[in-house]
N, C-alpha and C. Protein backbone atom coordinates (compact mmCIF):
# COMPACT_ATOMS: atom_id res chain seq x y z
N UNK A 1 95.41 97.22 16.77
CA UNK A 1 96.45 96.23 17.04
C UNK A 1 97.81 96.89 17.20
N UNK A 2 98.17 98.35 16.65
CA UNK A 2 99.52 98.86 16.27
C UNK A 2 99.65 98.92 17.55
N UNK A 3 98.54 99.90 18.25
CA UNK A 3 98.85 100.58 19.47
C UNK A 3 98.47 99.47 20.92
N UNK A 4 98.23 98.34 20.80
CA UNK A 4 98.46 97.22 21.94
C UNK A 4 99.93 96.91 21.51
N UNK A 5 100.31 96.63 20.43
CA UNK A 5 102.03 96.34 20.14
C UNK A 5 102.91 97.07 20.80
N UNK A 6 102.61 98.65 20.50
CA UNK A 6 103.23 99.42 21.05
C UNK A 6 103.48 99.76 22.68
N UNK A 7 102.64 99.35 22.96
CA UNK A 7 101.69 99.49 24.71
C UNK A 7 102.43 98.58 25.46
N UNK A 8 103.04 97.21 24.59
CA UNK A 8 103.03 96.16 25.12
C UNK A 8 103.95 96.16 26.74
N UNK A 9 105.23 96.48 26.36
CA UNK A 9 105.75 96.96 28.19
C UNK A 9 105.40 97.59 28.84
N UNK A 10 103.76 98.76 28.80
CA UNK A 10 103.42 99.38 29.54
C UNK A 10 102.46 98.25 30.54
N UNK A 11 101.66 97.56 29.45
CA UNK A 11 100.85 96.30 30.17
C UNK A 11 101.67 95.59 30.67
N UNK A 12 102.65 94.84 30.52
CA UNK A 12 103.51 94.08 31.17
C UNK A 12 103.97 94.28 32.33
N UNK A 13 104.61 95.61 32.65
CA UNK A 13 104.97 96.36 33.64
C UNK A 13 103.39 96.27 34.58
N UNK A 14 102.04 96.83 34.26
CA UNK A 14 100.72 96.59 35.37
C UNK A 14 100.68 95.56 35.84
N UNK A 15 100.79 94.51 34.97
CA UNK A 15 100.51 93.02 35.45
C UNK A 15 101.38 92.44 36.48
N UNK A 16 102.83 93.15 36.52
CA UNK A 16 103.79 92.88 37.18
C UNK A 16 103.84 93.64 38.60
N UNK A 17 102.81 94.59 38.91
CA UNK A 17 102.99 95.93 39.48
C UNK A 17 104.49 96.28 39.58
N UNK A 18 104.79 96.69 38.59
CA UNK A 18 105.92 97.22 38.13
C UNK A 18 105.58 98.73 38.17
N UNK A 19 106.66 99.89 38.34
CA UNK A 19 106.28 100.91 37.71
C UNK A 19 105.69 101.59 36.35
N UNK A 20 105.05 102.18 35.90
CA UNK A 20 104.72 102.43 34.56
C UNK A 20 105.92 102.33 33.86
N UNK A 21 105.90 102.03 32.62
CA UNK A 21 107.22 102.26 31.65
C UNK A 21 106.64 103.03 30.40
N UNK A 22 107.45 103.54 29.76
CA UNK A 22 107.30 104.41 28.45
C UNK A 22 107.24 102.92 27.30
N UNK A 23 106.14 103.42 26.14
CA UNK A 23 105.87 102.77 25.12
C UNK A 23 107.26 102.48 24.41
N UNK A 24 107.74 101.18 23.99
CA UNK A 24 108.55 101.13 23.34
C UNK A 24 108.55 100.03 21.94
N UNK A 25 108.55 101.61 20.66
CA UNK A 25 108.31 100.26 19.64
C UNK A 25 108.75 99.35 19.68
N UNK A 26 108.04 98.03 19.00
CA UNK A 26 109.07 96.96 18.70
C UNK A 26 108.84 96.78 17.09
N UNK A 27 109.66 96.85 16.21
CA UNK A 27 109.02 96.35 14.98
C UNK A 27 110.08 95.60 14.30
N UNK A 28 109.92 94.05 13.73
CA UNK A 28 110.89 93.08 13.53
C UNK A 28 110.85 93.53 11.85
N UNK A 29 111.99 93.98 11.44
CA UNK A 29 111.66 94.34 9.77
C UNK A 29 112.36 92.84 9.06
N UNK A 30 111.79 93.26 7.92
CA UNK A 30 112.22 91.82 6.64
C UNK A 30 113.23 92.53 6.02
N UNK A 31 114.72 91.78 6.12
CA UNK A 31 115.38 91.90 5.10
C UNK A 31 115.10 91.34 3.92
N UNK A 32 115.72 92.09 2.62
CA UNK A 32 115.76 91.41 1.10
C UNK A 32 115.63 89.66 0.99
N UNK A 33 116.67 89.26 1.80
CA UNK A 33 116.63 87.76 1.85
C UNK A 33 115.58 87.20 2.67
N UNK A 34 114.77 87.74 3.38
CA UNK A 34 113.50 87.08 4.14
C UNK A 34 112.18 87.32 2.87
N UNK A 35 112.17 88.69 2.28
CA UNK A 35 111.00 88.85 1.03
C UNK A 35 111.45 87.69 0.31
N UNK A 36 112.51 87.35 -0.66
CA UNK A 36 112.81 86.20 -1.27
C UNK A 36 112.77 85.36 -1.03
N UNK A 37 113.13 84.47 0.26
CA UNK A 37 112.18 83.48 0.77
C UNK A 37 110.46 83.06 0.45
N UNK A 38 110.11 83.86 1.16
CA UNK A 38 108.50 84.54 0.99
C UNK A 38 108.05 83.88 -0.22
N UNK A 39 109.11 84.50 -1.46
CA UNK A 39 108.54 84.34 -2.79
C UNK A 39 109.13 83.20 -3.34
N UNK A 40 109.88 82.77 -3.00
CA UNK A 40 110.27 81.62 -3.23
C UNK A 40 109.26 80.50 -2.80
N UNK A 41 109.05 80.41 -1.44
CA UNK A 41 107.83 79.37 -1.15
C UNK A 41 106.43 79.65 -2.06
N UNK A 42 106.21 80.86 -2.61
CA UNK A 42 105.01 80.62 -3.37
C UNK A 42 105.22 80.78 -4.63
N UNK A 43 106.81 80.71 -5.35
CA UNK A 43 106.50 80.43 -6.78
C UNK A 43 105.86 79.65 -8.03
N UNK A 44 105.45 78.63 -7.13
CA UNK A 44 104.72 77.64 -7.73
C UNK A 44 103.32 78.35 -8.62
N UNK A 45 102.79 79.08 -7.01
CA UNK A 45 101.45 79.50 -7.69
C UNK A 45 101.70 81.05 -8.81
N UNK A 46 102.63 81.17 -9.07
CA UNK A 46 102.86 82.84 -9.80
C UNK A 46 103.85 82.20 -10.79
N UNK A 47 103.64 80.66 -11.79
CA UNK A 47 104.70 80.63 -12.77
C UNK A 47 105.33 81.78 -13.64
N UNK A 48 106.44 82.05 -13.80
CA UNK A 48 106.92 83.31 -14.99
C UNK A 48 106.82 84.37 -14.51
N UNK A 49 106.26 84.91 -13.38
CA UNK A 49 106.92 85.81 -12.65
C UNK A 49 107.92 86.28 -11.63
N UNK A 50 108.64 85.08 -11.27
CA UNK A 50 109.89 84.95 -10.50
C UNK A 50 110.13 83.31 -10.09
N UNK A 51 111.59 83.37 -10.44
CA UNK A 51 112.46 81.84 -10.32
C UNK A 51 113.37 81.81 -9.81
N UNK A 52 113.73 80.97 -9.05
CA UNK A 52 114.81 80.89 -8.37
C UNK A 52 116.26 80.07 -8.51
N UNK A 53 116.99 80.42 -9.73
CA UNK A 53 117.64 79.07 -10.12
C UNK A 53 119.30 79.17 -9.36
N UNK A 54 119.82 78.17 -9.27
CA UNK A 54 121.30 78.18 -8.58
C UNK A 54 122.20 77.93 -9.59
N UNK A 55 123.14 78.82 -9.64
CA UNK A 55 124.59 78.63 -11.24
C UNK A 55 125.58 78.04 -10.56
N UNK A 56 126.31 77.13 -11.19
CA UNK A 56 127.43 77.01 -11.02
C UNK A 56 128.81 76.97 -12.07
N UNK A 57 129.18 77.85 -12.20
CA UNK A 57 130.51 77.98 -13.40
C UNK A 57 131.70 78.01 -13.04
N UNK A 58 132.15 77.19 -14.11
CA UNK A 58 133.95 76.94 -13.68
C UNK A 58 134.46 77.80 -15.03
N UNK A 59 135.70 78.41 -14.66
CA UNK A 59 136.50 79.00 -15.93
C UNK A 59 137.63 78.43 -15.57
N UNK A 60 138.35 78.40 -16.52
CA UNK A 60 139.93 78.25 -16.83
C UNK A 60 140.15 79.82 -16.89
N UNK A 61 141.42 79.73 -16.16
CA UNK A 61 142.18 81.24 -15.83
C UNK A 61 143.28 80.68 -16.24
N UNK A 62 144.07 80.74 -17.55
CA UNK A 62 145.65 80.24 -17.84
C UNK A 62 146.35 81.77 -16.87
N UNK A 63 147.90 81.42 -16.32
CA UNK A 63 148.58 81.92 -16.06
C UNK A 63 148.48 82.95 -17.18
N UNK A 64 148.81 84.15 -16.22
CA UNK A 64 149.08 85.51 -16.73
C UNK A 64 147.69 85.93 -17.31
N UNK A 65 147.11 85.33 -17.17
CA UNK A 65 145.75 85.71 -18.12
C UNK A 65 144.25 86.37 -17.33
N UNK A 66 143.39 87.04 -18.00
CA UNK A 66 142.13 87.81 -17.14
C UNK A 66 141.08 86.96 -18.06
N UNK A 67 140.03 86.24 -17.09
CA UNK A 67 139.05 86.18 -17.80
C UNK A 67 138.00 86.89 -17.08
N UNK A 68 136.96 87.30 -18.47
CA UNK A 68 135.58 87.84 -17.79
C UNK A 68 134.65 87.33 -18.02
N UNK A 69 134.14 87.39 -17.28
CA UNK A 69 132.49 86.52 -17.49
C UNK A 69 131.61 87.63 -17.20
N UNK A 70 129.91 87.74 -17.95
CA UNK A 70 129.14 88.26 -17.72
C UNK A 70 127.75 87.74 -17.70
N UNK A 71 127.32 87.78 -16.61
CA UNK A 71 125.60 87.23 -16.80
C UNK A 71 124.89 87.60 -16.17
N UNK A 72 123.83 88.24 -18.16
CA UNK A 72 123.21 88.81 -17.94
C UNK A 72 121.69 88.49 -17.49
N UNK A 73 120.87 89.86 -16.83
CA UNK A 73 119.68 89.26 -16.22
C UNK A 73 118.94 89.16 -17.03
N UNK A 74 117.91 88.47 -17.64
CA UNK A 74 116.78 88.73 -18.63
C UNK A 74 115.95 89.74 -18.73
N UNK A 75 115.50 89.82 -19.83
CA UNK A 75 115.01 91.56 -20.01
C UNK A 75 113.57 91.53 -19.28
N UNK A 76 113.56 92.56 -18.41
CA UNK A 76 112.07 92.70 -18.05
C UNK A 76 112.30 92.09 -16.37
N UNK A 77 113.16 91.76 -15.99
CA UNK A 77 113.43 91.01 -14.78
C UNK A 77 114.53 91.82 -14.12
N UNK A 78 114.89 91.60 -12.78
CA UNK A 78 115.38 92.15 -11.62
C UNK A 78 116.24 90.52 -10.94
N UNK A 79 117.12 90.97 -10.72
CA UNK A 79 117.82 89.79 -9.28
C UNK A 79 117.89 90.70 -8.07
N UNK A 80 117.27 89.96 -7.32
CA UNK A 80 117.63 90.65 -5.89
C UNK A 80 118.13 89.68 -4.75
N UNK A 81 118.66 88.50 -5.20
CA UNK A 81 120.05 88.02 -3.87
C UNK A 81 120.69 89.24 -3.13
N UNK A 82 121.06 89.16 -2.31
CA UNK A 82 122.49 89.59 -1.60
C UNK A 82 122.90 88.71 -1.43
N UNK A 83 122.38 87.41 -0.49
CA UNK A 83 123.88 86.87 -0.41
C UNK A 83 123.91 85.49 -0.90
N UNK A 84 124.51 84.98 -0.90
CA UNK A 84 126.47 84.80 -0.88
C UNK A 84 126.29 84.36 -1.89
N UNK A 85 127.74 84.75 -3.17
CA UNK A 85 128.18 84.20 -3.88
C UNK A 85 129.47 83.86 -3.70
N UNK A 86 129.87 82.72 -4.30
CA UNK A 86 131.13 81.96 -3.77
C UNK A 86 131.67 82.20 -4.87
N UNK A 87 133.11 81.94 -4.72
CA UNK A 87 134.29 81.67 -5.78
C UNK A 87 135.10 80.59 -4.97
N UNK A 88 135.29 79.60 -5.55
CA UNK A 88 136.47 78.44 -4.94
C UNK A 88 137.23 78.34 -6.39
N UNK A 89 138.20 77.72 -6.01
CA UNK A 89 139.78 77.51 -6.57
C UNK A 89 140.13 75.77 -6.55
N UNK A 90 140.80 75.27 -7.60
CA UNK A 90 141.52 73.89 -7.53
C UNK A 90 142.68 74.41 -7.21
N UNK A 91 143.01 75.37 -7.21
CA UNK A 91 144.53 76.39 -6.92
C UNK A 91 144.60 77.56 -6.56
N UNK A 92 144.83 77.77 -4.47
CA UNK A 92 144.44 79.24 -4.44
C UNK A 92 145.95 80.09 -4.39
N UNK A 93 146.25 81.07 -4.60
CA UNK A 93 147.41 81.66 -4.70
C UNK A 93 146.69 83.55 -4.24
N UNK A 94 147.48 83.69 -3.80
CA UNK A 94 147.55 85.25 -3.30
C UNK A 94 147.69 86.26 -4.42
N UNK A 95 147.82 85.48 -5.66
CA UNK A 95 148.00 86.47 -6.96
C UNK A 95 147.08 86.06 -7.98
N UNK A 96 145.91 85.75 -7.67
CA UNK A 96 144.64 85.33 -8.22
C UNK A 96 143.55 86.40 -7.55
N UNK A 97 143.43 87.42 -8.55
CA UNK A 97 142.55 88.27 -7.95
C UNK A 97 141.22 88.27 -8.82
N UNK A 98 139.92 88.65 -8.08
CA UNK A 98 138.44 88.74 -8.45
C UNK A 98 138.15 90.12 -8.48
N UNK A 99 137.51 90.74 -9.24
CA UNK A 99 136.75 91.73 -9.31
C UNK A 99 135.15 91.32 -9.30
N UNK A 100 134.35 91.78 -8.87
CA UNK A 100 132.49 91.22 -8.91
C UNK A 100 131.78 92.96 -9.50
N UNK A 101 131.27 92.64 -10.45
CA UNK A 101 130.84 94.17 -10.85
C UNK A 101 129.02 94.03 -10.51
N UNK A 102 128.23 94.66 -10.63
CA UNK A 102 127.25 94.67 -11.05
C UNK A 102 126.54 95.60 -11.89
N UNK A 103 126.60 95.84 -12.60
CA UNK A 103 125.72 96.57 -13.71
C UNK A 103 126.32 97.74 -13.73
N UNK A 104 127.81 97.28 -13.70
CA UNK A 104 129.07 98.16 -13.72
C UNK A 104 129.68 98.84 -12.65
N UNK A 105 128.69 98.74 -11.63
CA UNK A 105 129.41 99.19 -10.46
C UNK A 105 130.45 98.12 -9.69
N UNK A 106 131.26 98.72 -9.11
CA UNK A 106 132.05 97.77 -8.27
C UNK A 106 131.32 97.41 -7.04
N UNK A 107 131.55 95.95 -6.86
CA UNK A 107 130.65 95.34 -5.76
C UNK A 107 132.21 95.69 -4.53
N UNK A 108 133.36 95.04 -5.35
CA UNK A 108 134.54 94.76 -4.87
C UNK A 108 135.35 96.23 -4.45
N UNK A 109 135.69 96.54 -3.75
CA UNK A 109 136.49 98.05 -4.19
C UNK A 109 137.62 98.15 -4.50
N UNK A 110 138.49 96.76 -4.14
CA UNK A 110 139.47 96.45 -4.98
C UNK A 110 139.93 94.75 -4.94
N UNK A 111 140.32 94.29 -5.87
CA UNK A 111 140.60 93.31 -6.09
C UNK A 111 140.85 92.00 -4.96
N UNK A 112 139.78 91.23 -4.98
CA UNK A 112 139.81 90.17 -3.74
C UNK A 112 140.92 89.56 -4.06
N UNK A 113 141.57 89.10 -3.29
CA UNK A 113 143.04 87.77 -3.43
C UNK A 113 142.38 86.79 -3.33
N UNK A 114 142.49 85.58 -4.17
CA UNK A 114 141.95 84.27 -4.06
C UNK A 114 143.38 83.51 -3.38
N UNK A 115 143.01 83.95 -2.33
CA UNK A 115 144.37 82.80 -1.25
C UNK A 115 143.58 81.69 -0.55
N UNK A 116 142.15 82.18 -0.72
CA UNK A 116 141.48 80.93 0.13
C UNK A 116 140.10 80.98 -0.56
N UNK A 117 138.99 80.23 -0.61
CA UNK A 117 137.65 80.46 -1.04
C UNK A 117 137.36 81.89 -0.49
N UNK A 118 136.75 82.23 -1.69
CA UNK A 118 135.95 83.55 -1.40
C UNK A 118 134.04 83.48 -1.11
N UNK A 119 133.69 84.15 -0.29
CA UNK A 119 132.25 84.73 -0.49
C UNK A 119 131.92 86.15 -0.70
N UNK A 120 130.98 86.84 -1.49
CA UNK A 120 130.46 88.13 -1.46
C UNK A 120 129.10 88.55 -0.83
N UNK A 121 129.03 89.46 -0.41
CA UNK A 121 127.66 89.88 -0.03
C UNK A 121 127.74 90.87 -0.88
N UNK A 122 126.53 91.26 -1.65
CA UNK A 122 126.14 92.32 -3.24
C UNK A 122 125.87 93.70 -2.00
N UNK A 123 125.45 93.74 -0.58
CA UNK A 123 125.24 94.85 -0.29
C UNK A 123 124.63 95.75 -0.46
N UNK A 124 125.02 97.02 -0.98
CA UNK A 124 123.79 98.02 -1.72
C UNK A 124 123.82 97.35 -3.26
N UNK A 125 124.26 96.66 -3.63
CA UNK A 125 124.12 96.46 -5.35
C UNK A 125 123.28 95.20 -5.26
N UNK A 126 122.39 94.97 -4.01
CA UNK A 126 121.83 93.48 -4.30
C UNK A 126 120.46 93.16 -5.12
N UNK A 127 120.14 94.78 -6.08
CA UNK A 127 119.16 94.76 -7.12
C UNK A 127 119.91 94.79 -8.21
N UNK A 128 120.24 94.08 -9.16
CA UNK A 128 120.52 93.48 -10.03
C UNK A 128 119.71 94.19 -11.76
N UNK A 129 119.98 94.60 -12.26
CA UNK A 129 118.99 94.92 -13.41
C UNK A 129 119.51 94.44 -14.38
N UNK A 130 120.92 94.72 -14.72
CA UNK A 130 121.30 94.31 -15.95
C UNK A 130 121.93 93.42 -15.95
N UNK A 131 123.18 93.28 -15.11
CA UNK A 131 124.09 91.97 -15.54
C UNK A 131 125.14 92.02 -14.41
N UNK A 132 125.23 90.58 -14.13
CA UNK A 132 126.94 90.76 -13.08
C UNK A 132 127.83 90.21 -13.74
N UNK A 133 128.84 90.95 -13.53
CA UNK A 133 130.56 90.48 -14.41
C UNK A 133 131.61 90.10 -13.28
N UNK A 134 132.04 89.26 -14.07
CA UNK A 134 133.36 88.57 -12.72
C UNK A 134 134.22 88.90 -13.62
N UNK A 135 135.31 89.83 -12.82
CA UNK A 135 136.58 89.46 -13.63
C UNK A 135 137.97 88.70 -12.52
N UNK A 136 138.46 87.83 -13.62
CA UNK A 136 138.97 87.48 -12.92
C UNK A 136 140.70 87.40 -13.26
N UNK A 137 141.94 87.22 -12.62
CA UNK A 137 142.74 87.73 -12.99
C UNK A 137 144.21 86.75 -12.23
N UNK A 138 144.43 86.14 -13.13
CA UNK A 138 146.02 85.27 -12.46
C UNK A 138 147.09 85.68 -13.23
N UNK A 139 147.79 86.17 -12.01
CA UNK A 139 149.31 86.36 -12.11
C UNK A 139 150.10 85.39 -11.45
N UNK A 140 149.65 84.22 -11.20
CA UNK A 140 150.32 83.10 -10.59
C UNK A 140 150.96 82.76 -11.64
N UNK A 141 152.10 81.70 -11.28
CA UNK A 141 152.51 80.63 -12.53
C UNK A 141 152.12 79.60 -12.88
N UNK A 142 150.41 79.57 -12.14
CA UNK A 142 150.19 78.34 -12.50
C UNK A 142 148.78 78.39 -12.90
N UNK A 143 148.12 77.91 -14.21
CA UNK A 143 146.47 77.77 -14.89
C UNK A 143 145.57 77.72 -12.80
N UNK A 144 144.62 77.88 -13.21
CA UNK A 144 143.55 77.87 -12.18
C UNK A 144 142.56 77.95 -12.96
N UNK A 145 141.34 76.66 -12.29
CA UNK A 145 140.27 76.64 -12.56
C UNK A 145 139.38 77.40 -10.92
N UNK A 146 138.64 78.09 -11.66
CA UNK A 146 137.96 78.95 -10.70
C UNK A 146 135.95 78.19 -10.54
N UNK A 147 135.80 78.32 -9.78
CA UNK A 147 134.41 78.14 -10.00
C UNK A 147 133.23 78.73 -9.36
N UNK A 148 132.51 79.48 -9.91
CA UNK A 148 131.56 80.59 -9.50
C UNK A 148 130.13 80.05 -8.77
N UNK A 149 129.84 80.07 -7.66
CA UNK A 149 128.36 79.43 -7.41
C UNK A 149 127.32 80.50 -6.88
N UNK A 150 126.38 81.00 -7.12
CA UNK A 150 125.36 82.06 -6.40
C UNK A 150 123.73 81.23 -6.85
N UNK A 151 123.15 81.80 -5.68
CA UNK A 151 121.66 81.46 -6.08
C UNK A 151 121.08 82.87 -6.76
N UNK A 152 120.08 83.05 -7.55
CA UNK A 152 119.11 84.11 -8.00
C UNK A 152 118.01 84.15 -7.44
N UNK A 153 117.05 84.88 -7.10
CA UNK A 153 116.01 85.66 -7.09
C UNK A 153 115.68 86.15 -8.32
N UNK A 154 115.00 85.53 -9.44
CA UNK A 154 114.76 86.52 -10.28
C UNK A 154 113.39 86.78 -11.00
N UNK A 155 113.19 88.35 -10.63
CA UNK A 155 111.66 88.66 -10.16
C UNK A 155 110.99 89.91 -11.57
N UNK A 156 109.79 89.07 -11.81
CA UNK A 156 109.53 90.11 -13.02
C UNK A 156 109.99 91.65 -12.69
N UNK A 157 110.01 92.91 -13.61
CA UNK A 157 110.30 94.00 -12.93
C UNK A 157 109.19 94.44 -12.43
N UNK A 158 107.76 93.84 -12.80
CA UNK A 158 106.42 94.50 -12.45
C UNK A 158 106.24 94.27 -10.96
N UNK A 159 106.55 93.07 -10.83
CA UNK A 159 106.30 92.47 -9.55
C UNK A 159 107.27 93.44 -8.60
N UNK A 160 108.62 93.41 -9.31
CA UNK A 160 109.59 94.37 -8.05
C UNK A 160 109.55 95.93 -7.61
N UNK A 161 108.63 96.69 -8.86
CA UNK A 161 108.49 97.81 -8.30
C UNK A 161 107.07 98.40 -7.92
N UNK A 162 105.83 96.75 -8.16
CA UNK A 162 104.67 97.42 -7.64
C UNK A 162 104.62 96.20 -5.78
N UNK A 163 105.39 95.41 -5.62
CA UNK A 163 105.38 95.10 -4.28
C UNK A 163 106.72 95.08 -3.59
N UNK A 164 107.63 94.33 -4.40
CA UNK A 164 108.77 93.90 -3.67
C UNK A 164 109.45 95.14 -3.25
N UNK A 165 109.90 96.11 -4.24
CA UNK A 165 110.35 97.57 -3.56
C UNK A 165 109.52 98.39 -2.54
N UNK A 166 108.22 98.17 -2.59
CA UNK A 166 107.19 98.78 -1.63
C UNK A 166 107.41 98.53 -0.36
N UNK A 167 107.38 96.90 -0.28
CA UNK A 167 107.67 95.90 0.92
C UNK A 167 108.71 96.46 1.78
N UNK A 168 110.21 96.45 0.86
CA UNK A 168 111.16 96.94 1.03
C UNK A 168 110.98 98.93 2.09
N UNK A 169 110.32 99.77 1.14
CA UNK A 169 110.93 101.09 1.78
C UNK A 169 109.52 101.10 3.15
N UNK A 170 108.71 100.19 3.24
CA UNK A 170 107.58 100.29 3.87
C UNK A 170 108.42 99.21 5.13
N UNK A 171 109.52 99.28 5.27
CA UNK A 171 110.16 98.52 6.20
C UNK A 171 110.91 99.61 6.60
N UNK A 172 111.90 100.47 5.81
CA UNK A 172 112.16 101.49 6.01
C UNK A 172 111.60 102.60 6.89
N UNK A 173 110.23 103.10 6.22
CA UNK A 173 109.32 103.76 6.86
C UNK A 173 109.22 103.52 8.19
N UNK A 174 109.03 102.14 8.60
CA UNK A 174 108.54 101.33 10.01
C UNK A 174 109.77 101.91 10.92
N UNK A 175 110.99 101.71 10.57
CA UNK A 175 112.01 102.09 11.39
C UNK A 175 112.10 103.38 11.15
N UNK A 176 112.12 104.19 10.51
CA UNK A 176 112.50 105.60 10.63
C UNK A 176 110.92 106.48 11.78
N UNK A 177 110.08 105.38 11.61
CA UNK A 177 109.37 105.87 13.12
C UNK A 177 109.58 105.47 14.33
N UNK A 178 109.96 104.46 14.50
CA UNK A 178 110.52 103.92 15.95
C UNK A 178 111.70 104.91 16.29
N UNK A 179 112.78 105.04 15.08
CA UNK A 179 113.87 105.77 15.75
C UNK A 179 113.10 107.60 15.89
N UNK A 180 112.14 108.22 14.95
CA UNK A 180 111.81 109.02 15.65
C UNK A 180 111.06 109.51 16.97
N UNK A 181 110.89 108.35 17.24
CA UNK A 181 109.95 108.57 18.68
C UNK A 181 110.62 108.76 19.47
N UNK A 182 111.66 107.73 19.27
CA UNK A 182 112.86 108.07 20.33
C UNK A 182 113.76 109.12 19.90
N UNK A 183 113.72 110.24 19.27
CA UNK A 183 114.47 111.52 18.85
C UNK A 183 115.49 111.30 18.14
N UNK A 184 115.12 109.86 17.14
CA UNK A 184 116.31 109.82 16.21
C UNK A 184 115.78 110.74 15.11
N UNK A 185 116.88 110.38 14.21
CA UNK A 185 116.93 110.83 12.97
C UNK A 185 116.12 110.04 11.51
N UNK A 186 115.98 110.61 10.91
CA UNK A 186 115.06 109.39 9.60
C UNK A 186 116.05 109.35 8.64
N UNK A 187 116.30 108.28 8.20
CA UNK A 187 117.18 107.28 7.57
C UNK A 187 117.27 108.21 5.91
């Protein structure tokens, strides 16, 4: 089946009496958020090994003041969202800044301005092990209630490093052969 996939514009091109053409992979890979899907539609049948729940938290930020929040992942479990987590404001000001950590790394590289709703994409930090921290930080003159919304993915660790990471670099793999055929480089 690989090699009719692969073939496929060479046949296309006969049928067409077209000139021959050179094989050109095609291979459609799964991002993180398409596997989570996946597992999301069949959590039903795999109770307690991955859930999908949606947070929503509001803090009070008094003027001049930093709050932090941290939440953590449960032991034995993985989050793997990337995207979006939101931050909205009852009060946005240009001196209301966010930091987003994950398991201490900076998601943020420096301090978002809350002048308008924010979203994040986690990016390379969108495996999750220990915990994400918001900090958050008003130098306005005026209290702000902030409010945090993200969905989870959250997947036993057994499950994430005997399929979901597999899934993952076996997508990898797939492209680092297409681009070598064509005299790329491997990822």
């Amino acid at each position: 089946m690989k090699e009719g996939l692969l073939n496929l514009p060479a046949r296309i091109a006969k049928k067409t009496n077209q000139e021959d053409v050179s094989p050109i992979p095609a291979v459609i890979p799964m991002e993180p958020e398409t596997v989570n899907r996946i597992m999301q539609a069949y959590a039903g049948e795999r109770p307690g090994e991955f859930f999908f729940p949606n947070y929503q938290l509001t803090f009070l930020v008094p003027a001049g003041a930093t709050v932090v929040f941290i939440y953590n992942i449960p032991a034995n479990f993985v989050c793997t969202r990337q995207k979006y987590s939101k931050i909205l404001s009852d009060y946005y000001h240009p001196d209301i800044a966010v930091m987003l950590y994950v398991d201490g790394a900076s998601v943020t590289p420096f301090p978002a301005s809350l002048a308008q709703p924010l979203e994040f994409d986690y990016g390379e930090h969108y495996v999750k092990r220990r915990n994400v921290t918001i900090q958050m930080t008003n130098n306005s003159a005026r209290d702000a209630q902030l409010t945090f919304f993200t969905f989870c993915s959250i997947i036993h660790v057994d499950i994430y490093e005997r399929w979901y990471r597999l899934l993952v670099e076996k997508q990898v793999d797939c492209l680092n052969e297409c681009v070598l055929e064509k005299g790329g480089r491997r990822l």
